[in-house]
N, C-alpha and C. Protein backbone atom coordinates (compact mmCIF):
# COMPACT_ATOMS: atom_id res chain seq x y z
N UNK A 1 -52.72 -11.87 -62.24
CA UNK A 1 -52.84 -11.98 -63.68
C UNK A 1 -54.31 -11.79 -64.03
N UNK A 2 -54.68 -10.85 -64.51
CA UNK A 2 -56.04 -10.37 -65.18
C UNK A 2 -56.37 -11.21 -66.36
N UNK A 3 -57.57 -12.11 -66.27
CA UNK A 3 -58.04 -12.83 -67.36
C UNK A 3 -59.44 -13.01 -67.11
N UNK A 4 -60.31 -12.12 -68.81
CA UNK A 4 -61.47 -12.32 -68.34
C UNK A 4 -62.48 -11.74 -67.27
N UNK A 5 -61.91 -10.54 -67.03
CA UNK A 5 -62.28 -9.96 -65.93
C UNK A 5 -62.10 -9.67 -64.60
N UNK A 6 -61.14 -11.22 -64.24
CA UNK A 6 -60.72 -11.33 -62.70
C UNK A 6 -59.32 -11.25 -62.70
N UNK A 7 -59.31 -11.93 -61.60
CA UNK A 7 -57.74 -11.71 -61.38
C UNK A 7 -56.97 -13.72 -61.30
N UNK A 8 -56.56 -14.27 -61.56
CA UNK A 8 -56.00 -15.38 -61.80
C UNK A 8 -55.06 -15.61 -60.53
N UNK A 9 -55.06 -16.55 -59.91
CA UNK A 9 -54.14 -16.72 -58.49
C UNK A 9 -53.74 -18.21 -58.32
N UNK A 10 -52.66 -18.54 -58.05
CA UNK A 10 -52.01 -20.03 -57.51
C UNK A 10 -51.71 -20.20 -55.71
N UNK A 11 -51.92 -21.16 -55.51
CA UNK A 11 -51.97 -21.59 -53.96
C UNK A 11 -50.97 -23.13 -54.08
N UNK A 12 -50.26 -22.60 -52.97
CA UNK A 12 -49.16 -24.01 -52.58
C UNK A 12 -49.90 -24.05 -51.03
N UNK A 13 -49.75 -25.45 -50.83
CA UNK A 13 -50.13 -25.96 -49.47
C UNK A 13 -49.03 -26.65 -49.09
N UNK A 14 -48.89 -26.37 -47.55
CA UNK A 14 -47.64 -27.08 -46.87
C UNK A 14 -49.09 -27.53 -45.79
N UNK A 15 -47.84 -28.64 -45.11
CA UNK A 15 -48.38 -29.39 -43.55
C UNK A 15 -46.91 -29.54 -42.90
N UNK A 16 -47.19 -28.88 -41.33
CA UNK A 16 -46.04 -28.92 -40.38
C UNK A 16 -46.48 -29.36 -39.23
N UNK A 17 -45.95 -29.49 -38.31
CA UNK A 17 -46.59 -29.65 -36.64
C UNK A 17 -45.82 -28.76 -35.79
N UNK A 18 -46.91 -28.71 -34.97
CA UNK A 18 -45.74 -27.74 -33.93
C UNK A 18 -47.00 -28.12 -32.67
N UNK A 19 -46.27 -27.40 -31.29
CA UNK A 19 -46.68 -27.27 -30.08
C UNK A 19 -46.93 -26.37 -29.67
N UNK A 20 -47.84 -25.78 -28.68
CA UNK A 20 -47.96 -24.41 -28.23
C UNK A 20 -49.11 -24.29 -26.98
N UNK A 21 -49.18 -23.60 -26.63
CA UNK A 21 -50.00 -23.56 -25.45
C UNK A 21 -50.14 -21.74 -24.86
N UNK A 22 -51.77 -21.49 -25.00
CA UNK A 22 -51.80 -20.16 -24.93
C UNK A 22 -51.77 -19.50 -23.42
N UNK A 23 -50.99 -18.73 -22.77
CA UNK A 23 -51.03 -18.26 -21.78
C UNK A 23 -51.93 -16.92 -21.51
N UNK A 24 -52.73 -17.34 -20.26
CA UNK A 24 -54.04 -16.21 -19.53
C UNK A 24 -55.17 -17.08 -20.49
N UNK A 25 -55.18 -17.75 -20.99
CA UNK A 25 -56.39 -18.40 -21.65
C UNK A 25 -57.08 -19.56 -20.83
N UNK A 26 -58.34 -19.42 -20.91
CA UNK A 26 -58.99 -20.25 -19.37
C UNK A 26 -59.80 -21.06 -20.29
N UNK A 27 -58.75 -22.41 -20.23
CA UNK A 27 -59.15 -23.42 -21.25
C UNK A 27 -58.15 -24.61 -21.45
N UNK A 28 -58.73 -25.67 -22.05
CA UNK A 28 -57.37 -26.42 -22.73
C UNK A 28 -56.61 -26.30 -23.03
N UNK A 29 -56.70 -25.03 -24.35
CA UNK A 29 -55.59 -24.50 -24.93
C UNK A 29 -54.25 -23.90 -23.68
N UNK A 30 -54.92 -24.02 -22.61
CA UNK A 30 -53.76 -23.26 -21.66
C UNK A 30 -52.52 -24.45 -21.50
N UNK A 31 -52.80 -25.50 -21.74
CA UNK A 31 -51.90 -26.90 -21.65
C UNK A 31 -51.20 -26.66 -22.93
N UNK A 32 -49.63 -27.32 -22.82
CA UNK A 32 -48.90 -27.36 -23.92
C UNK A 32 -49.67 -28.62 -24.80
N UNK A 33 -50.43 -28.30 -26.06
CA UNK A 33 -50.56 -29.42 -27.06
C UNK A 33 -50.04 -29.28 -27.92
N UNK A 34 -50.30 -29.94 -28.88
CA UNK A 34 -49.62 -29.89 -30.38
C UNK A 34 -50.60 -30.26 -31.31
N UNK A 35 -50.22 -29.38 -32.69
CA UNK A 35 -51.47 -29.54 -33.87
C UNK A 35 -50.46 -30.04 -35.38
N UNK A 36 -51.58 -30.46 -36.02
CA UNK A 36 -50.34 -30.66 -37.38
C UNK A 36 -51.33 -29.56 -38.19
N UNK A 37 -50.25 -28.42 -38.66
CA UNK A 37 -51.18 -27.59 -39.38
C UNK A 37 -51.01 -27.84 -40.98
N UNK A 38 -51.98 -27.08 -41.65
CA UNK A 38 -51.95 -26.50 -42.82
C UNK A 38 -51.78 -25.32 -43.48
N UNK A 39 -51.00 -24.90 -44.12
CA UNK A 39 -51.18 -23.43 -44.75
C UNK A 39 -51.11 -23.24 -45.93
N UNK A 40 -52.24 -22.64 -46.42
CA UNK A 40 -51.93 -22.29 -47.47
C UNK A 40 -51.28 -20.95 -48.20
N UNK A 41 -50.75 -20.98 -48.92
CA UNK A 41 -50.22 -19.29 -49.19
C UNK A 41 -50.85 -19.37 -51.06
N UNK A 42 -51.52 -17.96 -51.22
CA UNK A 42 -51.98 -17.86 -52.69
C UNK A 42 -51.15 -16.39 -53.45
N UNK A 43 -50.36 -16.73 -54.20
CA UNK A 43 -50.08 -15.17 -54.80
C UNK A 43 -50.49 -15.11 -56.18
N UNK A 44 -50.48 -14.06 -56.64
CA UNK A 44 -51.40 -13.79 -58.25
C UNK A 44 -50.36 -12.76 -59.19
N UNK A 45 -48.96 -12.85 -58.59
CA UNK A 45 -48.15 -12.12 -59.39
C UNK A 45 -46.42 -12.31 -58.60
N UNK A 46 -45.38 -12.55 -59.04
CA UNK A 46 -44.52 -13.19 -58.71
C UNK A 46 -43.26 -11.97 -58.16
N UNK A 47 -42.55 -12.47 -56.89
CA UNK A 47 -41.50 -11.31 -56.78
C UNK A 47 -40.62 -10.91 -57.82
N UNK A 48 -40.16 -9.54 -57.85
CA UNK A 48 -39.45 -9.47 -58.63
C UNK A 48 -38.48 -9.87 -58.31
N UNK A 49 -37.39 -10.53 -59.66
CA UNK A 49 -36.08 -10.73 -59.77
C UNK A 49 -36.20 -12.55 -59.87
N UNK A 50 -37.73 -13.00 -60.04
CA UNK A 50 -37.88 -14.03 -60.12
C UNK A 50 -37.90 -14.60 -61.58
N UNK A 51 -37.82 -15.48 -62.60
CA UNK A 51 -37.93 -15.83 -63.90
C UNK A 51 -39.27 -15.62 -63.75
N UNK A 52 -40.12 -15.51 -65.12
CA UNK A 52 -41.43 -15.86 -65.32
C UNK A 52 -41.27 -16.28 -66.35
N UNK A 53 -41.96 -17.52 -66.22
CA UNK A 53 -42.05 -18.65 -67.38
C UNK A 53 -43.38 -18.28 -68.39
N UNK A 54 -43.68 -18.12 -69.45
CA UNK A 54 -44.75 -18.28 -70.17
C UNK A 54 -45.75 -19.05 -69.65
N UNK A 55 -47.00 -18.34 -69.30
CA UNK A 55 -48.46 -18.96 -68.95
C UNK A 55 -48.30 -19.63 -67.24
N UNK A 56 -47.17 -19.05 -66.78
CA UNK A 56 -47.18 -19.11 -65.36
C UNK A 56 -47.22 -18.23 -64.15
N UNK A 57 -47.80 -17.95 -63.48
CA UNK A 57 -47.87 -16.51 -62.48
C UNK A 57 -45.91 -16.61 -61.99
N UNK A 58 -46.25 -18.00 -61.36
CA UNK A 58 -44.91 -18.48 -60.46
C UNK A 58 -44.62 -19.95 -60.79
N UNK A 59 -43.39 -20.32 -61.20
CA UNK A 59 -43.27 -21.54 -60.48
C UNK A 59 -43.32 -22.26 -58.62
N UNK A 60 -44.38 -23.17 -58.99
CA UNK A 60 -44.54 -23.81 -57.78
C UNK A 60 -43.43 -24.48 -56.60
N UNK A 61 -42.53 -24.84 -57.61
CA UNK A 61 -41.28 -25.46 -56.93
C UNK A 61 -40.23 -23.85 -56.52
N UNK A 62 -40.39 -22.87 -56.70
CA UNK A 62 -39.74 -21.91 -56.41
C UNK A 62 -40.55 -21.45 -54.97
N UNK A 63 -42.18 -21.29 -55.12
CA UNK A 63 -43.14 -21.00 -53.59
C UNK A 63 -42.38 -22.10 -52.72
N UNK A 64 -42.32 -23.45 -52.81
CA UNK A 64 -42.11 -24.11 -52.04
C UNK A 64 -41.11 -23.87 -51.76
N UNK A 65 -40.15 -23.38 -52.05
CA UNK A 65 -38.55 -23.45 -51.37
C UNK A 65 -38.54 -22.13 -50.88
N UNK A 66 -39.18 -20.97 -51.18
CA UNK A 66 -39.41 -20.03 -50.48
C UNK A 66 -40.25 -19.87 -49.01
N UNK A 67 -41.28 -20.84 -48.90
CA UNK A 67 -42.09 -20.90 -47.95
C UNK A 67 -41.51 -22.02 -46.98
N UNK A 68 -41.13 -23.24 -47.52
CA UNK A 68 -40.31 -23.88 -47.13
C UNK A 68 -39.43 -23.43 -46.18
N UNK A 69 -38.39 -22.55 -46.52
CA UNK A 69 -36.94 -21.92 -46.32
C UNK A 69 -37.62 -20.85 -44.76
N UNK A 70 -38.30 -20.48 -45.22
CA UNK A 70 -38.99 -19.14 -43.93
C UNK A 70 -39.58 -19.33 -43.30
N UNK A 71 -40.75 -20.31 -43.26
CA UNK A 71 -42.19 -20.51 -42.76
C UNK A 71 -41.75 -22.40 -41.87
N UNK A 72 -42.10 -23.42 -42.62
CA UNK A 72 -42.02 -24.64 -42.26
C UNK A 72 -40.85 -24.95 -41.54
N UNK A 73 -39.49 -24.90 -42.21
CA UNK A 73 -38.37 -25.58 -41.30
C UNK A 73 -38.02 -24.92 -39.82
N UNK A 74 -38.46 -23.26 -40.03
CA UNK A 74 -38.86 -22.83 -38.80
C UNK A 74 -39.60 -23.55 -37.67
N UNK A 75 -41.30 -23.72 -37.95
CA UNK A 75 -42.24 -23.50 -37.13
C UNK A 75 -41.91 -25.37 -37.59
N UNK A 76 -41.60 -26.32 -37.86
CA UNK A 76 -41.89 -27.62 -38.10
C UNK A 76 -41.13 -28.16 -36.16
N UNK A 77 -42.05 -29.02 -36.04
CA UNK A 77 -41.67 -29.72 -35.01
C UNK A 77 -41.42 -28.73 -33.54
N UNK A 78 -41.77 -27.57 -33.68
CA UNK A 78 -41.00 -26.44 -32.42
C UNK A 78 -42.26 -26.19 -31.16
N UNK A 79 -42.01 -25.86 -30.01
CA UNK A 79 -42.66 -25.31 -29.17
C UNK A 79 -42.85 -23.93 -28.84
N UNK A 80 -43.91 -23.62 -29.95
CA UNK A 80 -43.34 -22.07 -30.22
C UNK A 80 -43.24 -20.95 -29.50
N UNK A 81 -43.93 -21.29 -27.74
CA UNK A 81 -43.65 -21.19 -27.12
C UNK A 81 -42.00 -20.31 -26.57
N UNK A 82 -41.56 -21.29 -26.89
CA UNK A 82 -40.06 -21.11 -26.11
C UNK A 82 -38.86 -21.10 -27.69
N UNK A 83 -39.46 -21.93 -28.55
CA UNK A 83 -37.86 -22.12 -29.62
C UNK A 83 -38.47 -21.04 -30.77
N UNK A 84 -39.46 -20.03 -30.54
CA UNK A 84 -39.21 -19.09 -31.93
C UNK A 84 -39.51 -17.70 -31.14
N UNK A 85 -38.71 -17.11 -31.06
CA UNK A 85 -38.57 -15.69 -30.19
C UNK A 85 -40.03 -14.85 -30.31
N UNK A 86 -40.39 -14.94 -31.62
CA UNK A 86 -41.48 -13.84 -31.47
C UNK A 86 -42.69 -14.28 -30.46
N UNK A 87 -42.83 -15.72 -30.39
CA UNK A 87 -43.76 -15.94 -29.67
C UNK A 87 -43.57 -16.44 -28.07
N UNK A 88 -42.24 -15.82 -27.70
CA UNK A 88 -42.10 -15.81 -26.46
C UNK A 88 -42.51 -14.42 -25.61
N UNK A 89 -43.14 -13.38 -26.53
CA UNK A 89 -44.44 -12.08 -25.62
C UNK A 89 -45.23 -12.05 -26.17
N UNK A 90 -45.61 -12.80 -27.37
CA UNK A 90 -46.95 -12.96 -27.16
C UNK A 90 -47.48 -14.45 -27.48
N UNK A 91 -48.84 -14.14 -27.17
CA UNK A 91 -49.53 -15.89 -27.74
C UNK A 91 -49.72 -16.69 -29.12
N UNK A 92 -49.36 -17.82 -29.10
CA UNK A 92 -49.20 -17.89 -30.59
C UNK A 92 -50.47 -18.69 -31.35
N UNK A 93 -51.13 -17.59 -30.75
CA UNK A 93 -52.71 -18.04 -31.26
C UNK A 93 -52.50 -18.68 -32.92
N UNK A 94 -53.51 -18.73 -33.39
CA UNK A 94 -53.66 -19.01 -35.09
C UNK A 94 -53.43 -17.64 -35.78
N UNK A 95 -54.52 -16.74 -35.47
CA UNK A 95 -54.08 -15.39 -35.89
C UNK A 95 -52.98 -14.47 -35.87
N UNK A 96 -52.27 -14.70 -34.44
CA UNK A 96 -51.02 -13.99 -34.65
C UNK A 96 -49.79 -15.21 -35.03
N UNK A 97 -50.05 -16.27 -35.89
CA UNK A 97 -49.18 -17.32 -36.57
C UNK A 97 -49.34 -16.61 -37.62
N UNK A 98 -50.90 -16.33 -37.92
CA UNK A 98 -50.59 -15.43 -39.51
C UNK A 98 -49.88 -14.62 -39.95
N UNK A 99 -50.03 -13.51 -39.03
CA UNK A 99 -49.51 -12.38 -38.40
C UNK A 99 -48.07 -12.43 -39.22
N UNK A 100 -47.19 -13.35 -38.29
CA UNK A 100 -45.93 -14.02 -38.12
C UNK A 100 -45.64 -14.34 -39.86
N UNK A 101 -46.34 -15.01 -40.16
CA UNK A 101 -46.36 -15.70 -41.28
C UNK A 101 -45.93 -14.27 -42.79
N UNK A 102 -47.00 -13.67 -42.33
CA UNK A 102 -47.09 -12.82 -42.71
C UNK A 102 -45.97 -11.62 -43.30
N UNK A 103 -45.18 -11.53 -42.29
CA UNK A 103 -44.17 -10.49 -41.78
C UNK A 103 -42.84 -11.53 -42.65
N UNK A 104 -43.46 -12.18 -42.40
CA UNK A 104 -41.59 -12.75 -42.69
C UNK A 104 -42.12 -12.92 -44.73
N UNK A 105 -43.17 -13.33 -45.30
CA UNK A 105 -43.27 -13.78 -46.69
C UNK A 105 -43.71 -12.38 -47.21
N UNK A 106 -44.43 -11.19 -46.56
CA UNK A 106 -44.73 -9.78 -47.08
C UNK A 106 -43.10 -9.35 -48.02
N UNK A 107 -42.19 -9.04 -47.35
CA UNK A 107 -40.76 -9.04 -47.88
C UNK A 107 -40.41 -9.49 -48.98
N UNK A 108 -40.95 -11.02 -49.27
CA UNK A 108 -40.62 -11.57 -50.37
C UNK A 108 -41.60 -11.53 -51.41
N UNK A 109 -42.30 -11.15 -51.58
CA UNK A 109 -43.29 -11.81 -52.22
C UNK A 109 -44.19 -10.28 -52.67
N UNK A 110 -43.97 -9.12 -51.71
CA UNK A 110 -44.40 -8.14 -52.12
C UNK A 110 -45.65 -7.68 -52.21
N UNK A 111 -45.97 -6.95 -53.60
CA UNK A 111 -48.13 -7.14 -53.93
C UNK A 111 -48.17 -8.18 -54.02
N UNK A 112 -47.26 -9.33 -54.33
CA UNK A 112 -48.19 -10.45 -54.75
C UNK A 112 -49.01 -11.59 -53.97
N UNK A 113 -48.51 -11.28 -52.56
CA UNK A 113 -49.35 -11.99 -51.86
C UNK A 113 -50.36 -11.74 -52.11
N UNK A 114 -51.54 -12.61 -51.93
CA UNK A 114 -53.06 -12.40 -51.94
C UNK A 114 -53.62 -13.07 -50.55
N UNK A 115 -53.51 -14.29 -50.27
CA UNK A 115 -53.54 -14.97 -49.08
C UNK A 115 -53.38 -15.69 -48.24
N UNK A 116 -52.74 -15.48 -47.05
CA UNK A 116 -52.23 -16.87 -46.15
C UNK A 116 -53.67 -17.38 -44.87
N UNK A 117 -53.90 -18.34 -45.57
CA UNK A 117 -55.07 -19.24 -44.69
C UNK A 117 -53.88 -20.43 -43.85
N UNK A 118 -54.25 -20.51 -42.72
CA UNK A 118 -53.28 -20.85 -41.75
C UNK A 118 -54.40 -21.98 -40.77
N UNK A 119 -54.42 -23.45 -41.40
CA UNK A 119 -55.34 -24.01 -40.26
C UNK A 119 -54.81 -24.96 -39.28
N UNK A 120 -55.21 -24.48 -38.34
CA UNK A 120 -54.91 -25.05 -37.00
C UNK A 120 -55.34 -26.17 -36.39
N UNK A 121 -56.77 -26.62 -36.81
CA UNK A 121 -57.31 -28.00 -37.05
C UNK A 121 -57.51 -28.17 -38.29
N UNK A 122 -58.41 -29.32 -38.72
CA UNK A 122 -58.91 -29.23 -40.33
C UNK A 122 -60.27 -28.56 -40.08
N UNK A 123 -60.66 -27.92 -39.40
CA UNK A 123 -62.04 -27.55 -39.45
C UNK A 123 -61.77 -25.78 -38.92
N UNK A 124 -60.57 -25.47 -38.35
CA UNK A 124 -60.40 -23.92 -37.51
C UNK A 124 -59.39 -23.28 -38.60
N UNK A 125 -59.49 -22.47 -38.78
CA UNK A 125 -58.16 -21.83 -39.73
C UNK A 125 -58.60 -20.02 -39.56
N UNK A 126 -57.22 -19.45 -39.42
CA UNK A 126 -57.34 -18.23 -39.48
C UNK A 126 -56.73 -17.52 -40.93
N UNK A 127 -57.10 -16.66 -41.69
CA UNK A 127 -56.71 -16.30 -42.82
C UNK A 127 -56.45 -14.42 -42.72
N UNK A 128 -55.65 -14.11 -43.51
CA UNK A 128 -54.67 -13.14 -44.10
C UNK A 128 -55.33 -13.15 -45.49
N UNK A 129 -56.38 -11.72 -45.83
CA UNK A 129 -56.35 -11.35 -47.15
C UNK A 129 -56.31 -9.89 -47.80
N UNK A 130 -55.09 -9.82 -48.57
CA UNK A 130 -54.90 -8.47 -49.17
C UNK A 130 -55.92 -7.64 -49.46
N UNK A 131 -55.93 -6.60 -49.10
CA UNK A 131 -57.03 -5.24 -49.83
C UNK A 131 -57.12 -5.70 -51.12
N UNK A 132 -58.40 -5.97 -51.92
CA UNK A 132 -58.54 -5.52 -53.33
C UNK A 132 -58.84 -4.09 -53.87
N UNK A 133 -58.40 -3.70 -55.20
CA UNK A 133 -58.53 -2.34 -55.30
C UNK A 133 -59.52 -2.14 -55.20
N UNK A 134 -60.49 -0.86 -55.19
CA UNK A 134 -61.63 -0.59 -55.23
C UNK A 134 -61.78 0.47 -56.93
């Protein structure tokens, strides 16, 4: 949403946990641990076929049941390791969680993604951000 010059954007934050442990990595991380993450997802224009309410990009309670539905009840509580297929060939670093993240909300959500920041501690986070036009 263009206002003022910029572009106007909303962000929903979820928190999940999961387990994982990176293989060929010569480190801690090579042990199965577990993190409670954060993600945020920001879009600045809403899928189509969605209502748009007056003076709203999106309703918030609609992101959440969308991100909810794809992203969290998935990856909540799992060893992603072994219980979510994609990350049984490769590692399910932070970045390729985005990746992941990515692939499954691109579909829905269309241009309007802008960005998925994905943190893995409260201090490490890997982020996903759309091309702006030039």
């Amino acid at each position: 949403m263009d206002v003022h010059g910029g572009e106007l954007s909303i962000t929903k934050i979820f928190s999940f946990c999961y387990a994982h442990n990176l293989s060929g990595y010569n480190g801690k991380c090579s042990n199965v641990h577990g993190h409670t993450a954060s993600l945020e997802i920001e879009i600045e224009k809403p899928p189509r076929g969605f209502t748009v309410y007056k003076g709203m990009i999106m309703d918030f309670g609609e992101i959440k049941r969308i991100v909810q539905e794809k992203i969290v009840d998935v990856l909540d509580h799992k060893y992603l390791n072994e219980d979510i297929e994609h990350f049984t060939a490769i590692n399910p670093t932070a970045e390729n969680i985005v990746t992941w993240i990515l692939y499954e909300l691109e579909p829905i959500f269309e241009n309007g993604l802008v960005r998925i920041r994905f943190y893995e501690t409260p201090t490490s986070y890997a982020e996903w951000v759309a091309y702006q036009g030039v």
